[in-house]
C-alpha atoms as a PDB file:
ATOM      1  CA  UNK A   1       0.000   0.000   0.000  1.00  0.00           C
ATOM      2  CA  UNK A   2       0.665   3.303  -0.614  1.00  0.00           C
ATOM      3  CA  UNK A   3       0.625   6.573   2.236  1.00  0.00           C
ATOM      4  CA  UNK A   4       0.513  10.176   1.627  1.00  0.00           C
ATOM      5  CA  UNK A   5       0.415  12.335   4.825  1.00  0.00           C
ATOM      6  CA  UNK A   6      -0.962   9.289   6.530  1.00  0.00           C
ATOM      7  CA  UNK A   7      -3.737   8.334   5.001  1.00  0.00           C
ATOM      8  CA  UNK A   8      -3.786   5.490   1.661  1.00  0.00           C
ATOM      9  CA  UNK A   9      -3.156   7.244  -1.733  1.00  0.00           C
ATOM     10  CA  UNK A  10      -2.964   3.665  -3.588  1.00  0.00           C
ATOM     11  CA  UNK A  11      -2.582  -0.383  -3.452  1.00  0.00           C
ATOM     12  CA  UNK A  12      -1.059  -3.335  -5.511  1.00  0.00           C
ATOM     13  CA  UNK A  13      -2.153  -7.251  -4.960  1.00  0.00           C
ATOM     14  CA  UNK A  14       0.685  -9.190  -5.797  1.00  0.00           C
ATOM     15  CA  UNK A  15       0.355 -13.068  -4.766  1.00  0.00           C
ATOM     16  CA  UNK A  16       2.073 -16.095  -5.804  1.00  0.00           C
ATOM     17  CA  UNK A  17       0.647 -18.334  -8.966  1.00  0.00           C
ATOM     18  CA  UNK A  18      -0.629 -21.733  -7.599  1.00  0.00           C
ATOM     19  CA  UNK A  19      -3.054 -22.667 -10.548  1.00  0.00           C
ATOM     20  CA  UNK A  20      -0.985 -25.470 -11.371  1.00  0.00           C
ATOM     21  CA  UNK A  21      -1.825 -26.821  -7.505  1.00  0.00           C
ATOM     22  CA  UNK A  22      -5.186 -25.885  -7.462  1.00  0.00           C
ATOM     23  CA  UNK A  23      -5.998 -28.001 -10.525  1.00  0.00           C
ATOM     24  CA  UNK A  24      -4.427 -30.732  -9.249  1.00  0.00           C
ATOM     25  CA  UNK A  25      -6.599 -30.615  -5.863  1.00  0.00           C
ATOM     26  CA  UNK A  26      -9.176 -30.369  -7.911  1.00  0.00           C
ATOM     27  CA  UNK A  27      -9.865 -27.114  -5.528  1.00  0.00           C
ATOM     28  CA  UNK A  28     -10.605 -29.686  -2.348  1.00  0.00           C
ATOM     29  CA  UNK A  29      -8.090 -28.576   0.565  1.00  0.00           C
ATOM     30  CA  UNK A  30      -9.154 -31.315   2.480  1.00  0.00           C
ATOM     31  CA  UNK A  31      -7.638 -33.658   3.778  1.00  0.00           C
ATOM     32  CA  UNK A  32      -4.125 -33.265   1.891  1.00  0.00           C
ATOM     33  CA  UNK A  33      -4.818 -30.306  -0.782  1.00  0.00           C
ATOM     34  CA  UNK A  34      -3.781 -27.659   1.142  1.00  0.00           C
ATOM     35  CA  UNK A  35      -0.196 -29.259   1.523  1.00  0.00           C
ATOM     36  CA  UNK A  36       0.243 -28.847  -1.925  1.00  0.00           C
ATOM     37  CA  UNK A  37      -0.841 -25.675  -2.467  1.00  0.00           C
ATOM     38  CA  UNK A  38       1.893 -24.688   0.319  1.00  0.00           C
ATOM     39  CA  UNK A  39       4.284 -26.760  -1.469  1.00  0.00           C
ATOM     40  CA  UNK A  40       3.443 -24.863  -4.828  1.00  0.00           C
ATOM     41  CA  UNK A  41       3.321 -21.236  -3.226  1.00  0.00           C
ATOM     42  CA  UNK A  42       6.760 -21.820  -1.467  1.00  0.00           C
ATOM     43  CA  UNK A  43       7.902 -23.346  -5.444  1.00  0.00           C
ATOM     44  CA  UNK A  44       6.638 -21.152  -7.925  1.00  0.00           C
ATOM     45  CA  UNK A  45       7.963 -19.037 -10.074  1.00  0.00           C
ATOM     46  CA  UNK A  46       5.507 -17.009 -11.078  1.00  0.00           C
ATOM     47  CA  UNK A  47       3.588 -13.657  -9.278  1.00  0.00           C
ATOM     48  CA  UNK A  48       0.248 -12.518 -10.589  1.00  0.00           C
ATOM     49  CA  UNK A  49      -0.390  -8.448  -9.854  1.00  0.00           C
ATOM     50  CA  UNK A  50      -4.074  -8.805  -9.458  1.00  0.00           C
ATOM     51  CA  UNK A  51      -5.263  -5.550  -8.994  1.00  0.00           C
ATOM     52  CA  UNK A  52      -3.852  -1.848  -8.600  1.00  0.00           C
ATOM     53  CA  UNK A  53      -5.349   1.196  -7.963  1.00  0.00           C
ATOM     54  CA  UNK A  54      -4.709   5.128  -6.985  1.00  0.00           C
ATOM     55  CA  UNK A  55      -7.416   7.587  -4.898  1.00  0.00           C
ATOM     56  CA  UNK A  56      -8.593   9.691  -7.652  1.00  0.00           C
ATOM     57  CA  UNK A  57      -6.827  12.757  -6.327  1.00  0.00           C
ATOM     58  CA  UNK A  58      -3.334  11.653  -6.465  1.00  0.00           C
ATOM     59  CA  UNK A  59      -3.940  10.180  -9.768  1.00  0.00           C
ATOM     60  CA  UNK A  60      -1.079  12.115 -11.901  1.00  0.00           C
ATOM     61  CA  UNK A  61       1.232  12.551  -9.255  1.00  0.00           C
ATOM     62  CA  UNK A  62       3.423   9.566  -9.942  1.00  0.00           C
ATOM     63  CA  UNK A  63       1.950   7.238  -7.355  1.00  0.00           C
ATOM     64  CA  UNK A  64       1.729   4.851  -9.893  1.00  0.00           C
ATOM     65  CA  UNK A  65       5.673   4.408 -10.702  1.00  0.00           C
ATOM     66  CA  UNK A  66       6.111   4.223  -6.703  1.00  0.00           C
ATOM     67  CA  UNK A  67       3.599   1.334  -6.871  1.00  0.00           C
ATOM     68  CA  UNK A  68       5.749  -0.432 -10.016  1.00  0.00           C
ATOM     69  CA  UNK A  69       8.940   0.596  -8.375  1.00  0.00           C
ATOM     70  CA  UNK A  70       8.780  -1.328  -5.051  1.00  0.00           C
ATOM     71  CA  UNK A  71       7.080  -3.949  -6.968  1.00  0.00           C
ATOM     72  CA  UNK A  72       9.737  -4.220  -8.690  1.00  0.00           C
ATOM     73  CA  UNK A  73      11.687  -4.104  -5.463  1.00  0.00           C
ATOM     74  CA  UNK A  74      10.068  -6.915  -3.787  1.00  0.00           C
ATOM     75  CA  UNK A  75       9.888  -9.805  -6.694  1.00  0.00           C
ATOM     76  CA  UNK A  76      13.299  -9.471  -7.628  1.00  0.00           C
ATOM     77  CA  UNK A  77      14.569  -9.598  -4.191  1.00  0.00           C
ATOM     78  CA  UNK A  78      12.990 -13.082  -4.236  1.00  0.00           C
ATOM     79  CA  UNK A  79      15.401 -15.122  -7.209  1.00  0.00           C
ATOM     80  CA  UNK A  80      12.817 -17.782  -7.387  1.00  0.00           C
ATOM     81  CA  UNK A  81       9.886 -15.424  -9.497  1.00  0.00           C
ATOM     82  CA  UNK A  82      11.257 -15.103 -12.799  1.00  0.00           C
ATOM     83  CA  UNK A  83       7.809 -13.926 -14.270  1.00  0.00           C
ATOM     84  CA  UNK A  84       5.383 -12.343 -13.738  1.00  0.00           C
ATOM     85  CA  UNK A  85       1.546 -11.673 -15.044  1.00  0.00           C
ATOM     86  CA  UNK A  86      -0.974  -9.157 -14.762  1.00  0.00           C
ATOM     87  CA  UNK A  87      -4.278 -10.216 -14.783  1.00  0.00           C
ATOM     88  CA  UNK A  88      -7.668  -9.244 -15.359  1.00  0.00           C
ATOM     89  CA  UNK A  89      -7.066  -5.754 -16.927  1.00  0.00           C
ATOM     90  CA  UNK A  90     -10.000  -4.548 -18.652  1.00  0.00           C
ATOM     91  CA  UNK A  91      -9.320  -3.401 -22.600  1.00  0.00           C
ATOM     92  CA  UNK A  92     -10.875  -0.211 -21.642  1.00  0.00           C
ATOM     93  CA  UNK A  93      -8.757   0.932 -18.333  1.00  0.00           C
ATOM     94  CA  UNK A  94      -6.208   2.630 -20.907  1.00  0.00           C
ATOM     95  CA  UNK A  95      -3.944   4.888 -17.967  1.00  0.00           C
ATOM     96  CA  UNK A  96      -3.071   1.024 -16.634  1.00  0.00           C
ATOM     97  CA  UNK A  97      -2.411  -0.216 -19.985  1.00  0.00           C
ATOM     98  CA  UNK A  98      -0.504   2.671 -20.948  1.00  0.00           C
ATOM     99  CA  UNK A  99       1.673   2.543 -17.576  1.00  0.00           C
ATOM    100  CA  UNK A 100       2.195  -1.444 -18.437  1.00  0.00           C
ATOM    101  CA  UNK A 101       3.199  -0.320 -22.389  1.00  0.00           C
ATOM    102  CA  UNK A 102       6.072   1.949 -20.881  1.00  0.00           C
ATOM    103  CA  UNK A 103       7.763  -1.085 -18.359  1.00  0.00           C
ATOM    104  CA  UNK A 104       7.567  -3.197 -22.003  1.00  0.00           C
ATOM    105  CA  UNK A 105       4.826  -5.265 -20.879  1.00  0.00           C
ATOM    106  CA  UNK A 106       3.618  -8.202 -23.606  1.00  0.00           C
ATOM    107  CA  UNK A 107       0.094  -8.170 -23.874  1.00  0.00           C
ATOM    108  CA  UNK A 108      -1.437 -11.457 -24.408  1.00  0.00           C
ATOM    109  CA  UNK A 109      -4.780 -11.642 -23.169  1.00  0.00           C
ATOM    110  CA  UNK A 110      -7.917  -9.011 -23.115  1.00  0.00           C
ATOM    111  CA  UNK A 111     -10.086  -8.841 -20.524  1.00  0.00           C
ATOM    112  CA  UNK A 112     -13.941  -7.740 -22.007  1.00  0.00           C
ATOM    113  CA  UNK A 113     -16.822  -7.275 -20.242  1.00  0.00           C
ATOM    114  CA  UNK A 114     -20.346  -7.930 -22.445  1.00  0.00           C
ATOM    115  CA  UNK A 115     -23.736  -6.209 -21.302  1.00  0.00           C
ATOM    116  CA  UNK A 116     -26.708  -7.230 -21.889  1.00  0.00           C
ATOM    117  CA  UNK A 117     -30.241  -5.839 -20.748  1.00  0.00           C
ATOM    118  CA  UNK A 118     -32.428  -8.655 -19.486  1.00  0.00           C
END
């Protein structure tokens, strides 16, 4: 998370990849799944970045390049991740795209979201 004069100007959910062990559980933790998805967590190395967002008013201000920065920071301080994925970003939240474009981000995926009235 991110502070500004003590109160939270932004946030960034990083968390390990354990697909792999969750498919293999089947998604039952009980009675042995949850070993392996300990196993996998302390294994992996991958890091999805889940979700990131700034408080509208400090939007500009560079919060978001603090944010990447100790991202940065903290994965590579760890030598196990070696990649890392951003996921769920929605085609049309273009300031996130744009700030993933600079760092020389491959895009692989689009996220969409259909509507329709019922």
């Amino acid at each position: 998370m991110l502070y500004r004069d003590g109160e939270m100007a932004g946030f960034i959910f990083v968390f390990p990849n354990v697909a792999g062990a969750l498919r293999a559980t089947r998604g039952r933790l009980f009675p042995f799944g949850f070993i392996r998805l300990l196993w996998a967590r302390a294994r992996t190395d991958r890091v999805d970045i889940n979700g990131a967002g700034i408080i509208e008013r400090h939007q500009g201000a560079g919060a978001n390049a603090l944010l990447y920065s100790e991202l940065f920071k903290v994965v590579t301080a760890k030598p196990q991740f070696r990649h890392a994925e951003a996921v769920q970003i929605d085609e049309k939240n273009a300031r996130m795209i744009s700030d993933l474009a600079t760092m020389g981000v491959q895009v692989y995926k689009r996220h969409r979201v259909y509507r329709k009235p019922l």
